[in-house]
C-alpha atoms as a PDB file:
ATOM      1  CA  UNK A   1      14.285  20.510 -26.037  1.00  0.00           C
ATOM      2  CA  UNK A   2      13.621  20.658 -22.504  1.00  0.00           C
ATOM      3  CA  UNK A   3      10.647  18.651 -20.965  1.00  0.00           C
ATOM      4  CA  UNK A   4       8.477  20.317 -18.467  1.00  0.00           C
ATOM      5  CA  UNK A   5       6.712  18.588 -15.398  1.00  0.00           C
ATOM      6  CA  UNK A   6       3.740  20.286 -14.133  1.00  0.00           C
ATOM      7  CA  UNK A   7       2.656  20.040 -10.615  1.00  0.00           C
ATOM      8  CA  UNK A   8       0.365  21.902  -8.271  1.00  0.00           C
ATOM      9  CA  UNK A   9       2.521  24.056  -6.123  1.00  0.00           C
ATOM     10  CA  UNK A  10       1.155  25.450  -2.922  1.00  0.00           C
ATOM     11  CA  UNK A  11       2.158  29.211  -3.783  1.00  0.00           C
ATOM     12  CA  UNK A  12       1.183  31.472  -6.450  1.00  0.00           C
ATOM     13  CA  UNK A  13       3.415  31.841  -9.716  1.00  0.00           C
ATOM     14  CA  UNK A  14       3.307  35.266 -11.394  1.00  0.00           C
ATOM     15  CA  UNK A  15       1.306  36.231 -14.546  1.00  0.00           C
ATOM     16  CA  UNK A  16       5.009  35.563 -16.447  1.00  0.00           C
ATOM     17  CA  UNK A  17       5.077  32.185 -15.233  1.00  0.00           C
ATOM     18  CA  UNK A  18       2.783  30.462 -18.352  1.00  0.00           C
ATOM     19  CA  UNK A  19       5.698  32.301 -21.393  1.00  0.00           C
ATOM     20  CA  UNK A  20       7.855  29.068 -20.938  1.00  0.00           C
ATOM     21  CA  UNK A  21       5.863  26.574 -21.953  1.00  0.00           C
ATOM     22  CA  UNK A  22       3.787  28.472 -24.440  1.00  0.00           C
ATOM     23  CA  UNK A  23       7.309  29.536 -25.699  1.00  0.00           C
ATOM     24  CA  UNK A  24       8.057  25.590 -25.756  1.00  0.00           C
ATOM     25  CA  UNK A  25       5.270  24.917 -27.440  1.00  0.00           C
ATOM     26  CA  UNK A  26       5.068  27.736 -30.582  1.00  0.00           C
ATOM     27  CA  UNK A  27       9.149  26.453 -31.185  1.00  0.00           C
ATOM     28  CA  UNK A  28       7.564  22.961 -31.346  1.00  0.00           C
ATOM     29  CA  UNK A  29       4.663  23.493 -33.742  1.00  0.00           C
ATOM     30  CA  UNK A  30       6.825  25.994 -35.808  1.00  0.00           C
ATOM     31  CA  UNK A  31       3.875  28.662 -35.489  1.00  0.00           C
ATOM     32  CA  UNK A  32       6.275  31.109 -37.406  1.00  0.00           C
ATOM     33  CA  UNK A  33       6.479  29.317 -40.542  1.00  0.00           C
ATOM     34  CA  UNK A  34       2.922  28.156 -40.737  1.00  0.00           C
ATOM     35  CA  UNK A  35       1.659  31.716 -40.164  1.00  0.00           C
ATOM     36  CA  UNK A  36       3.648  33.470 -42.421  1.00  0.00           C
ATOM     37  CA  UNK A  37       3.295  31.028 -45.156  1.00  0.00           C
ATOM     38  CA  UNK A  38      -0.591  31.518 -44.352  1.00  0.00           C
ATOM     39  CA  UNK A  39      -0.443  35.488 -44.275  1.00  0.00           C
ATOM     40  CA  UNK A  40       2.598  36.339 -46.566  1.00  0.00           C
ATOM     41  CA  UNK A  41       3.648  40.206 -45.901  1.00  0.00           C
ATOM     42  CA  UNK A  42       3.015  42.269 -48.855  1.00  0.00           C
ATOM     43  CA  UNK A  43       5.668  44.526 -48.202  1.00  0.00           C
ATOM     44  CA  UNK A  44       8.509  45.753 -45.681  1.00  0.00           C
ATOM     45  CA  UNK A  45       7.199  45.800 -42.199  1.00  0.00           C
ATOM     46  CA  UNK A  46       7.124  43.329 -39.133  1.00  0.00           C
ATOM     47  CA  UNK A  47       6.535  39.524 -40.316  1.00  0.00           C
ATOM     48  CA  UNK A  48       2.650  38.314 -38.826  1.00  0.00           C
ATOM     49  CA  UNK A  49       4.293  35.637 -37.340  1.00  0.00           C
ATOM     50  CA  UNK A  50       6.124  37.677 -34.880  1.00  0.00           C
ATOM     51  CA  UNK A  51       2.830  39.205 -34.409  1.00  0.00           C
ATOM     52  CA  UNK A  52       1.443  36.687 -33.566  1.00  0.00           C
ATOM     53  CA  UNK A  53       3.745  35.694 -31.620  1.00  0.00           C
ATOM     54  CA  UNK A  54       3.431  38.901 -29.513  1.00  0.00           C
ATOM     55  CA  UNK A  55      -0.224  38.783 -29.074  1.00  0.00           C
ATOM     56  CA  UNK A  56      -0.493  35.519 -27.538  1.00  0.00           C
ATOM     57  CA  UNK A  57       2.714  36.677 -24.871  1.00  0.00           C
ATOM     58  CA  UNK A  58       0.784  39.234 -23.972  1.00  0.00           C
ATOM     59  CA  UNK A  59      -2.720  37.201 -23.646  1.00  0.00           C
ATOM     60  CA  UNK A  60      -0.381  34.612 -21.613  1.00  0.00           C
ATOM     61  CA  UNK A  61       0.399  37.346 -19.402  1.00  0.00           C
ATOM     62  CA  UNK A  62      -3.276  38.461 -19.040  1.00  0.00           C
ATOM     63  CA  UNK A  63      -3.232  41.918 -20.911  1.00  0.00           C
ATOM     64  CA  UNK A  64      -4.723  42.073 -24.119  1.00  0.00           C
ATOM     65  CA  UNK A  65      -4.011  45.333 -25.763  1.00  0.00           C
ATOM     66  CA  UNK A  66      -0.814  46.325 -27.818  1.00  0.00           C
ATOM     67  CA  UNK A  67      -0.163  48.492 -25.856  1.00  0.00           C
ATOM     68  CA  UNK A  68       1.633  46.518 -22.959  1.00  0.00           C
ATOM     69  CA  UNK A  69       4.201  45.712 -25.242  1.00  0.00           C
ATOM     70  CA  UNK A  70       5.697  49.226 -25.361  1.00  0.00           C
ATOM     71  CA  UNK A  71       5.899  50.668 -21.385  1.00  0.00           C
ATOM     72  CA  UNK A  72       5.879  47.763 -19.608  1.00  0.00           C
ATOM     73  CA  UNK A  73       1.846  48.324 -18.428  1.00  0.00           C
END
């Protein structure tokens, strides 16, 4: 896995900037598997994990409704 050094920069990243590292970080505490085997689906649909998963890109990105996942908001 690739390690990350973070430094002050003297310009302004975008909102999409923070997805890398919290990406890093959900692969490295294998938030999948421990929230699926927490909240096991109780029937065909989308796993929680992936959820999950979704939710916090989208908080990383500063929106917080489900519905910026759909039209690109």
């Amino acid at each position: 896995m690739t390690d990350f050094i973070i430094k002050k920069l003297k310009y302004d990243l975008s909102s999409n900037a923070g997805l890398t590292l919290v990406g890093q970080f959900l692969k490295r505490t294998e938030s999948n598997k421990r929230v699926d085997h927490a909240f096991p689906l109780a029937g065909k649909g989308i796993i929680n994990g992936d959820i999950s998963k979704s939710h916090l890109g989208l908080l990383v990105q500063g929106k917080n409704d489900f519905d910026a996942i759909e039209g690109g908001v």
